[in-house]
Protein backbone atom coordinates (compact mmCIF):
# COMPACT_ATOMS: atom_id res chain seq x y z
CA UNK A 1 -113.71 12.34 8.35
CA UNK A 2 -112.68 15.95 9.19
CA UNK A 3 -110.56 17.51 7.16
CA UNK A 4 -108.85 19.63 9.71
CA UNK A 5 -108.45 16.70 12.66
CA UNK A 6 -106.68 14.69 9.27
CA UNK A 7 -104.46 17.71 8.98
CA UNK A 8 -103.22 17.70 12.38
CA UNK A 9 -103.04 14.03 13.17
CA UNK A 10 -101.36 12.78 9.70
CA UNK A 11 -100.21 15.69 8.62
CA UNK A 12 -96.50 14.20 8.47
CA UNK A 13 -97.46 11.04 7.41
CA UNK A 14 -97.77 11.77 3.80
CA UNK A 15 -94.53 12.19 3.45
CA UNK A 16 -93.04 8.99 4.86
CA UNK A 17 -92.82 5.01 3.64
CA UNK A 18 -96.33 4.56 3.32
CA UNK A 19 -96.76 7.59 1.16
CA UNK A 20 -98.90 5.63 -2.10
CA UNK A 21 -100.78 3.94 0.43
CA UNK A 22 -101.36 7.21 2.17
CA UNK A 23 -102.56 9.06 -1.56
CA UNK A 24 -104.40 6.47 -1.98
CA UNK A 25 -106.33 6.69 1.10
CA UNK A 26 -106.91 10.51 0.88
CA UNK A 27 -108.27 8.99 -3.21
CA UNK A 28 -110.97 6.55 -1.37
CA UNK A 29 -112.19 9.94 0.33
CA UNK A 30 -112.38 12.45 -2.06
CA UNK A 31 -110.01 14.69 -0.49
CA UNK A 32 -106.55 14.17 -1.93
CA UNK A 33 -106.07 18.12 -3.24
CA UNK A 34 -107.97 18.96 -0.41
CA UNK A 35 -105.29 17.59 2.04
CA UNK A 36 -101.81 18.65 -0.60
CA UNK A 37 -103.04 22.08 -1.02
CA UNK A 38 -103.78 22.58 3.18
CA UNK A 39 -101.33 24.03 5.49
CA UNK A 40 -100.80 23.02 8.62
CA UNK A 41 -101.71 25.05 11.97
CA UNK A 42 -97.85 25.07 13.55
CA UNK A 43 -96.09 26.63 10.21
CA UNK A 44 -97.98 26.65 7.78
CA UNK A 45 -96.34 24.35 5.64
CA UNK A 46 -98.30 21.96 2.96
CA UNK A 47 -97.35 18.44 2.13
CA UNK A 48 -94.48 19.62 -0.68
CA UNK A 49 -93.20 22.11 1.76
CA UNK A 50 -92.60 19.52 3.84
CA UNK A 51 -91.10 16.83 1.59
CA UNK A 52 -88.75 19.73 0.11
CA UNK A 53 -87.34 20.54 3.80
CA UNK A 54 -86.36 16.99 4.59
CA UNK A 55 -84.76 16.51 0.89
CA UNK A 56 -87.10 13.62 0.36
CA UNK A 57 -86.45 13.72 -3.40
CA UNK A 58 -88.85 10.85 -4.36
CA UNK A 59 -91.82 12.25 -2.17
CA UNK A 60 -90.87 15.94 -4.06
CA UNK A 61 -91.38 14.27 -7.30
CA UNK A 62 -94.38 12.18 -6.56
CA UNK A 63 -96.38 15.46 -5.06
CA UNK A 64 -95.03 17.62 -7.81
CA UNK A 65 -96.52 14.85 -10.45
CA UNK A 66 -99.83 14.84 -8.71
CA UNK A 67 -99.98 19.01 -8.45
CA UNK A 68 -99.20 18.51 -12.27
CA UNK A 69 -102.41 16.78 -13.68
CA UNK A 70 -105.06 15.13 -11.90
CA UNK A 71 -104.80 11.88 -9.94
CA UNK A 72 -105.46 8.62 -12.22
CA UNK A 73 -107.34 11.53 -14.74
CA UNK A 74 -109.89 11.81 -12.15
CA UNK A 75 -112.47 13.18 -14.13
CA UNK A 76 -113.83 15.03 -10.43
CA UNK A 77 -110.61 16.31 -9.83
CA UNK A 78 -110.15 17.65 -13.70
CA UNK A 79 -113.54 19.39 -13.24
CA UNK A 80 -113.66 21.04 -9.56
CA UNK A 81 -109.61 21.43 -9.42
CA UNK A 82 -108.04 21.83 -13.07
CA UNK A 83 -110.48 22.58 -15.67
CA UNK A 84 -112.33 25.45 -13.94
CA UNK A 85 -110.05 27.06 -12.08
CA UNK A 86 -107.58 29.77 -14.03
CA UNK A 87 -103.55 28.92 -13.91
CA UNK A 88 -102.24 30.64 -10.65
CA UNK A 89 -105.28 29.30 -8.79
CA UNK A 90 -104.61 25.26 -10.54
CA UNK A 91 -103.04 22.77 -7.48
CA UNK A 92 -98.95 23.08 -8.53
CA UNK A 93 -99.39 26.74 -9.12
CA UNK A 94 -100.98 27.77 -5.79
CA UNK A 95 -98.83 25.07 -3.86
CA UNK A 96 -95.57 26.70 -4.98
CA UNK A 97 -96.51 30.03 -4.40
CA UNK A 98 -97.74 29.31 -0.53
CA UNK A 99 -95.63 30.97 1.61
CA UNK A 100 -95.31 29.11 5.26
CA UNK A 101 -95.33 30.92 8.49
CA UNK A 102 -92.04 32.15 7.84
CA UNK A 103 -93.07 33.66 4.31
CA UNK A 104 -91.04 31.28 2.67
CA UNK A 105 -92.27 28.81 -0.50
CA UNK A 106 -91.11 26.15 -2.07
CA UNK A 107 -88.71 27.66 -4.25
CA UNK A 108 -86.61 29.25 -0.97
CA UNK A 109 -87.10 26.14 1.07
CA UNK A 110 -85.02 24.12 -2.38
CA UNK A 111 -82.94 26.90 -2.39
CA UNK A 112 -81.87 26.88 1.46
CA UNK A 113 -81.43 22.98 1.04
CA UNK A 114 -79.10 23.19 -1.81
CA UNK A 115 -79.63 19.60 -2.70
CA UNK A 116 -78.90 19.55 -6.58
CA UNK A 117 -81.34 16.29 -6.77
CA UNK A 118 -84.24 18.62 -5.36
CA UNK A 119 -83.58 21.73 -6.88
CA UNK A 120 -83.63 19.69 -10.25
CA UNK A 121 -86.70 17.74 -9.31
CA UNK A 122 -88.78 21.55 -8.46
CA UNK A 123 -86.88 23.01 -11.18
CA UNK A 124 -88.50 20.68 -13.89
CA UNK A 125 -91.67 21.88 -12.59
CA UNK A 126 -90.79 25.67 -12.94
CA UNK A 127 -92.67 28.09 -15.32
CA UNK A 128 -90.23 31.49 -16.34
CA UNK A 129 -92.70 33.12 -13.80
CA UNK A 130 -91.69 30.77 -10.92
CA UNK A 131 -88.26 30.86 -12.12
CA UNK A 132 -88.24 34.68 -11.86
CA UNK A 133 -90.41 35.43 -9.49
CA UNK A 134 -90.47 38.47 -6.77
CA UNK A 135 -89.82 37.10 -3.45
CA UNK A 136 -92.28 40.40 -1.91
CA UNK A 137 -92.59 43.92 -2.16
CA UNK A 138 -89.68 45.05 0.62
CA UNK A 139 -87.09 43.14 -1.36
CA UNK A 140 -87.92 41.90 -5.06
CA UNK A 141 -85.69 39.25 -4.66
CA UNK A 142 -85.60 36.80 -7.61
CA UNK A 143 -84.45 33.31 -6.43
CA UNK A 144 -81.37 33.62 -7.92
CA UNK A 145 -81.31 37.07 -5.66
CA UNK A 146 -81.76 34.44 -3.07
CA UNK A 147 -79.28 31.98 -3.74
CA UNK A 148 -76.54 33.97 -4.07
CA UNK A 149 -77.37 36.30 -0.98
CA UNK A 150 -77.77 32.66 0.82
CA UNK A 151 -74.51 31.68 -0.73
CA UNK A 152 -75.98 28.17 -2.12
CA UNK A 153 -73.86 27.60 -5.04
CA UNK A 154 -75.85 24.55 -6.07
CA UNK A 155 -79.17 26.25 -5.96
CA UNK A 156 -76.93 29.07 -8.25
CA UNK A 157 -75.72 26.57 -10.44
CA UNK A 158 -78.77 25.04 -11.24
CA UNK A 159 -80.87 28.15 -11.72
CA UNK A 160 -78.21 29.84 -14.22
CA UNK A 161 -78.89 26.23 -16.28
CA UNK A 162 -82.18 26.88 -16.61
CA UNK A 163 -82.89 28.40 -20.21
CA UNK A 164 -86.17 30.31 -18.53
CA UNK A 165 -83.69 32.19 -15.89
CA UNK A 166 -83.31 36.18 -16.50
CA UNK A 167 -80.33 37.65 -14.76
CA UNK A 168 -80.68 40.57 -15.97
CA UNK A 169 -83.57 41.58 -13.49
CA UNK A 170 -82.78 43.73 -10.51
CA UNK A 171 -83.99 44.06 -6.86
CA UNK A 172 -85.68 47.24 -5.18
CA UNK A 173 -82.33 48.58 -4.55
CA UNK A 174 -81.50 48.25 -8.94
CA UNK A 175 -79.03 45.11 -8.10
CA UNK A 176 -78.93 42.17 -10.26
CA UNK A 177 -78.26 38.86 -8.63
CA UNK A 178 -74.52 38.95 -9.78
CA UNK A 179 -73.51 42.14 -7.62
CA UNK A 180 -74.44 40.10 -4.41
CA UNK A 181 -72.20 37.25 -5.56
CA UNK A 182 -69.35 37.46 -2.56
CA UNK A 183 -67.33 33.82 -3.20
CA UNK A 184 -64.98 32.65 -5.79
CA UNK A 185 -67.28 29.48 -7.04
CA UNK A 186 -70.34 31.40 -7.25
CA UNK A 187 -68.57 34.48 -8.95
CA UNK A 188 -66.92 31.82 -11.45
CA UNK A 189 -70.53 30.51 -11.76
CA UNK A 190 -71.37 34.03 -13.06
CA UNK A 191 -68.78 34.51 -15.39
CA UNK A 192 -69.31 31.02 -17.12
CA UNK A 193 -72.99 31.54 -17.81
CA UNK A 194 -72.21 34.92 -19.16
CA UNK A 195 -69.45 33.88 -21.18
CA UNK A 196 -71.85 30.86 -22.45
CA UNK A 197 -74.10 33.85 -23.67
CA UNK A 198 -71.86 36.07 -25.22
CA UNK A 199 -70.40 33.05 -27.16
CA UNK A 200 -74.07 32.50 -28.52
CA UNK A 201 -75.16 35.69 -29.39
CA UNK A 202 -71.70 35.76 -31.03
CA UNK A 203 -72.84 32.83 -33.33
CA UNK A 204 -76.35 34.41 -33.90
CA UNK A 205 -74.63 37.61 -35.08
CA UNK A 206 -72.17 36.21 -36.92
CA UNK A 207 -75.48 34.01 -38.97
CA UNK A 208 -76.93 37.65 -38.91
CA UNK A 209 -74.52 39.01 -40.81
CA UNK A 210 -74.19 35.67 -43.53
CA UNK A 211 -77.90 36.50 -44.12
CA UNK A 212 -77.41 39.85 -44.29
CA UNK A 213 -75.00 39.51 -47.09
CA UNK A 214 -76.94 37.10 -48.86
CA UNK A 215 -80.27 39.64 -48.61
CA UNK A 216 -77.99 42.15 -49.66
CA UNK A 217 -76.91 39.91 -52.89
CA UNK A 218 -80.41 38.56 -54.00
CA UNK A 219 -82.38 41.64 -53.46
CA UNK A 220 -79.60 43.99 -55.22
CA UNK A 221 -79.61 41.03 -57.95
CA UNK A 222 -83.58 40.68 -58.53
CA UNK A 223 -83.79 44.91 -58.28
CA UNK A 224 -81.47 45.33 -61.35
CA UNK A 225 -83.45 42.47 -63.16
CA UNK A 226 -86.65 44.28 -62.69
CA UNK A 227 -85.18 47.60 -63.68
CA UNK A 228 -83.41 46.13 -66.99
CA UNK A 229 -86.90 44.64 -67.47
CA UNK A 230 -88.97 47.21 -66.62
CA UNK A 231 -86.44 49.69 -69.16
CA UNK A 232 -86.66 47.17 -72.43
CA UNK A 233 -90.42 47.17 -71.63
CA UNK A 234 -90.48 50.66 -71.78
CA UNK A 235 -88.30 50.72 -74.71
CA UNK A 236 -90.22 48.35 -76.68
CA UNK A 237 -93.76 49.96 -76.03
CA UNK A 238 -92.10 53.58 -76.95
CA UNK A 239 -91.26 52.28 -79.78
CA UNK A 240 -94.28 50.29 -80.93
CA UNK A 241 -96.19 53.09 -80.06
CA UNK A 242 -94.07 55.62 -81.79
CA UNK A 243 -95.08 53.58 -84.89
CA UNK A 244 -98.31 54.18 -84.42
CA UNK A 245 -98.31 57.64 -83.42
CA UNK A 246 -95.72 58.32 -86.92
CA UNK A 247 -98.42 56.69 -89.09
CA UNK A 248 -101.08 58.63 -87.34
CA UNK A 249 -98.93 61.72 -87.94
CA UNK A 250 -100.02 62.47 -84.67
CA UNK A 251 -96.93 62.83 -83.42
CA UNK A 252 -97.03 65.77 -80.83
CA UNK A 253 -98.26 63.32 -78.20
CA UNK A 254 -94.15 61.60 -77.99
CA UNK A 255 -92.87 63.55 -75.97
CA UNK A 256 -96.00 62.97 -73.38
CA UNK A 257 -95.82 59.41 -73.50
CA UNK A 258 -92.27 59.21 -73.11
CA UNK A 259 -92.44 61.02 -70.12
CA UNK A 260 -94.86 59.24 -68.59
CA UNK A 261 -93.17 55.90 -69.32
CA UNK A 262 -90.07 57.51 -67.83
CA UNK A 263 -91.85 58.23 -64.42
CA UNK A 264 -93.06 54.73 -64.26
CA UNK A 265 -89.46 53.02 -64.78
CA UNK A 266 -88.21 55.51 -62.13
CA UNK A 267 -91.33 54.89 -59.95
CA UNK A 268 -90.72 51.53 -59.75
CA UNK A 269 -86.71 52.11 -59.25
CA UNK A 270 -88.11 53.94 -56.09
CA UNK A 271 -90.15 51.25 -54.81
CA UNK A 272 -87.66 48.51 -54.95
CA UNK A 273 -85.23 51.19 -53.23
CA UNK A 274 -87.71 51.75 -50.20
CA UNK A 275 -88.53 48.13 -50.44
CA UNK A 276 -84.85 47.12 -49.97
CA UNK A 277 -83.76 49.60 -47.50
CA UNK A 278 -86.85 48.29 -45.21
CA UNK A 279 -85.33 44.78 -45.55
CA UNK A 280 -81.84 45.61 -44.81
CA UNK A 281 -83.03 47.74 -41.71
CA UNK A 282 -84.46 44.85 -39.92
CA UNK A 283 -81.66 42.97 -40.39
CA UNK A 284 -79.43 46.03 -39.30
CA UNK A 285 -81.79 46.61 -36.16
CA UNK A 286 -81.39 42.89 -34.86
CA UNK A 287 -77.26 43.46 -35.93
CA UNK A 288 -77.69 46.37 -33.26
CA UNK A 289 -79.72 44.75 -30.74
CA UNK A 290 -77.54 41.61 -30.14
CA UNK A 291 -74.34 43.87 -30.35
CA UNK A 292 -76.01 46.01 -27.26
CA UNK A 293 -76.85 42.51 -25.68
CA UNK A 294 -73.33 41.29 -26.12
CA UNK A 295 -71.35 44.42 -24.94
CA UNK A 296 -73.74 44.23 -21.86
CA UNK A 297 -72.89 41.07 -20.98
CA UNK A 298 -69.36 41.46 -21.98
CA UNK A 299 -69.39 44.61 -19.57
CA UNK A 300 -70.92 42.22 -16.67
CA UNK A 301 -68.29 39.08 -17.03
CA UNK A 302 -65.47 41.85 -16.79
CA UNK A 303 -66.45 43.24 -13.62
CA UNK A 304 -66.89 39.86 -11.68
CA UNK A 305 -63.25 38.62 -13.77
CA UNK A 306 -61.91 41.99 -12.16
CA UNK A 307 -63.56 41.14 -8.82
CA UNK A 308 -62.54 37.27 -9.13
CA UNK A 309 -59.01 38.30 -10.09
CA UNK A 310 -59.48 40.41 -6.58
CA UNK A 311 -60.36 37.37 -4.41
CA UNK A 312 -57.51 35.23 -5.88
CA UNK A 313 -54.80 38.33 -4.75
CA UNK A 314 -56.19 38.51 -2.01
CA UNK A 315 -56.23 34.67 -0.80
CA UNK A 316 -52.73 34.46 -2.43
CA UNK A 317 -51.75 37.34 -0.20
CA UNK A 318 -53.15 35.74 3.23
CA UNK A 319 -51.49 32.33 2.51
CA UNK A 320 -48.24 34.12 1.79
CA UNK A 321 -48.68 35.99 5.10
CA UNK A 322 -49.46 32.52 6.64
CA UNK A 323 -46.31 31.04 5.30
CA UNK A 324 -43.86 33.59 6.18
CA UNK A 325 -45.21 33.77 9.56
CA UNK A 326 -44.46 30.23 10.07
CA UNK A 327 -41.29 30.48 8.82
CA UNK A 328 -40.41 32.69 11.02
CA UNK A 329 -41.54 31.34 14.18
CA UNK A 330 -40.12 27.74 13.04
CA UNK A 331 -36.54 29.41 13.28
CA UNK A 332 -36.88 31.20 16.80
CA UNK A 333 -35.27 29.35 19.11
CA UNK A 334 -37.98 27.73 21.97
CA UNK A 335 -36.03 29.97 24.50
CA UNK A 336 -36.53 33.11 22.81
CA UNK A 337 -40.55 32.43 21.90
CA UNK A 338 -41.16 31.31 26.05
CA UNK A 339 -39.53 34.89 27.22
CA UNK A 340 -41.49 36.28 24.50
CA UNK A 341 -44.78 35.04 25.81
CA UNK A 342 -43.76 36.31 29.12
């Protein structure tokens, strides 16, 4: 059987009631990844391509479960397709990032749908690469980029679940997704996920601090215990050794020891003082990092509540005007509107 006379013939067919049957078939002949990872001649679409344009959620799942590992652990398909082959070049990588004759993949074609059942079928599929991926060079679009420029509010719900998704990414033109977002659903999308993350890194710094002030406690505690140790063992050897040195009568070498006992205790004062402020600085560091984080995001739900808080004037303005225009024109007598039209 040729490949390419399959491709054009039954192309379609793999994605239709007799779709097992169908895998099966392309099994028997040793050609199954052959056939899901070919485009066809007419747009360049493969077999998932397909499946995601007509919403055939099943088919989606099926073909995104057969990308994923091999076939019935096909020990010829781990081998030749899997095994040997690094990760962008493995069946579900390379099938998602095809592009079809209209340089779309998978990812825009779920996206353009807005079927929630689809998106979350690819979705489960997604690496963080996919997730944030760059559409091309002219644009850097991330498909969040896309989904709000496309206005699918689905596709923009479902992506700003995703723990993987980075919003903070920007296009060629130094956008992020959010400045695109022109509706009052999707801009309340926006400002829920980024209220969702300034809550949490809320809770992380507020456990931040709690550990903070209980680093603070222990290592302040356990530094005066080693000093007040460190300063009877001094004591106690000046003195022993005083002893001797008095019943030596050698007693001009005091003054030396005690010195360099001295240095010691306030060597090791020194250490535990470097050693702490090290400590604390981490902890300080990651304090300032999640406060930058926070205002950021903080900065970002303001602007779309500002621009929300714009959209609702302005709709409340145009229904008022709608309103009083009615009212009017439901008090002018039917005489006086007919002479007005003429």
């Amino acid at each position: 059987m040729k490949l390419q006379n399959y491709t054009n013939k039954k192309f379609l067919n793999i994605v239709d009631i007799y779709f097992d049957q169908e895998i099966n078939f392309l099994h028997t002949n040793a050609c199954l990844y052959d056939v899901l990872s070919l485009q066809d001649e007419k747009n360049q679409d493969t077999p998932l391509h397909v499946a995601v344009k007509k919403n055939r959620i099943s088919f989606v799942e099926k073909l995104l479960c057969l990308l994923k590992e091999p076939y019935l652990s096909n020990t010829f398909y781990k081998c030749k397709y899997f095994e040997r082959n690094q990760e962008n070049e493995k069946p579900l990588s390379k099938i998602i990032n095809a592009k079809n004759k209209d340089g779309k993949d998978v990812i825009t074609l779920a996206i353009e749908g807005n079927n929630s059942e689809c998106l979350s079928a690819l979705f489960d599929y997604l690496t963080r690469e996919n997730i944030n991926r760059r559409k091309d060079v002219e644009s850097e679009y991330t498909p969040l980029h896309e989904a709000v420029l496309l206005r699918k509010n689905e596709a923009i719900k479902k992506l700003l679940k995703s723990r993987d998704i980075d919003t903070e990414l920007m296009d060629k033109e130094s956008y992020k997704a959010y400045n695109y977002a022109n509706d009052k659903e999707a801009i309340e999308l926006f400002i829920e996920h980024y209220s969702s993350k300034i809550s949490k890194l809320r809770t992380r710094l507020e456990d931040n601090n709690k550990k903070l002030v209980r680093v603070k406690s222990v290592l302040s505690r356990t530094k005066f215990i080693c000093v007040c140790l460190a300063a009877f063992g001094s004591c106690f050897r000046m003195y022993r050794n005083s002893h001797d040195i008095i019943s030596e009568e050698v007693s001009k070498d005091m003054l030396y020891y005690s010195l360099a006992l001295l240095s010691n205790t306030t060597g090791l004062i020194l250490f535990f003082n470097y050693l702490i402020d090290t400590i604390l600085s981490k902890y300080e560091e990651k304090n300032s990092s999640l406060n930058k984080e926070s205002d950021s995001y903080v900065e970002e739900r303001n602007i779309l509540e500002n621009r929300l808080h714009y959209f609702q004037e302005s709709t409340f303005c145009d229904t008022r005007a709608t309103t009083q225009m009615f009212e009017i024109t439901s008090v002018i007598p039917e005489a006086e509107l007919s002479c007005s039209r003429l």
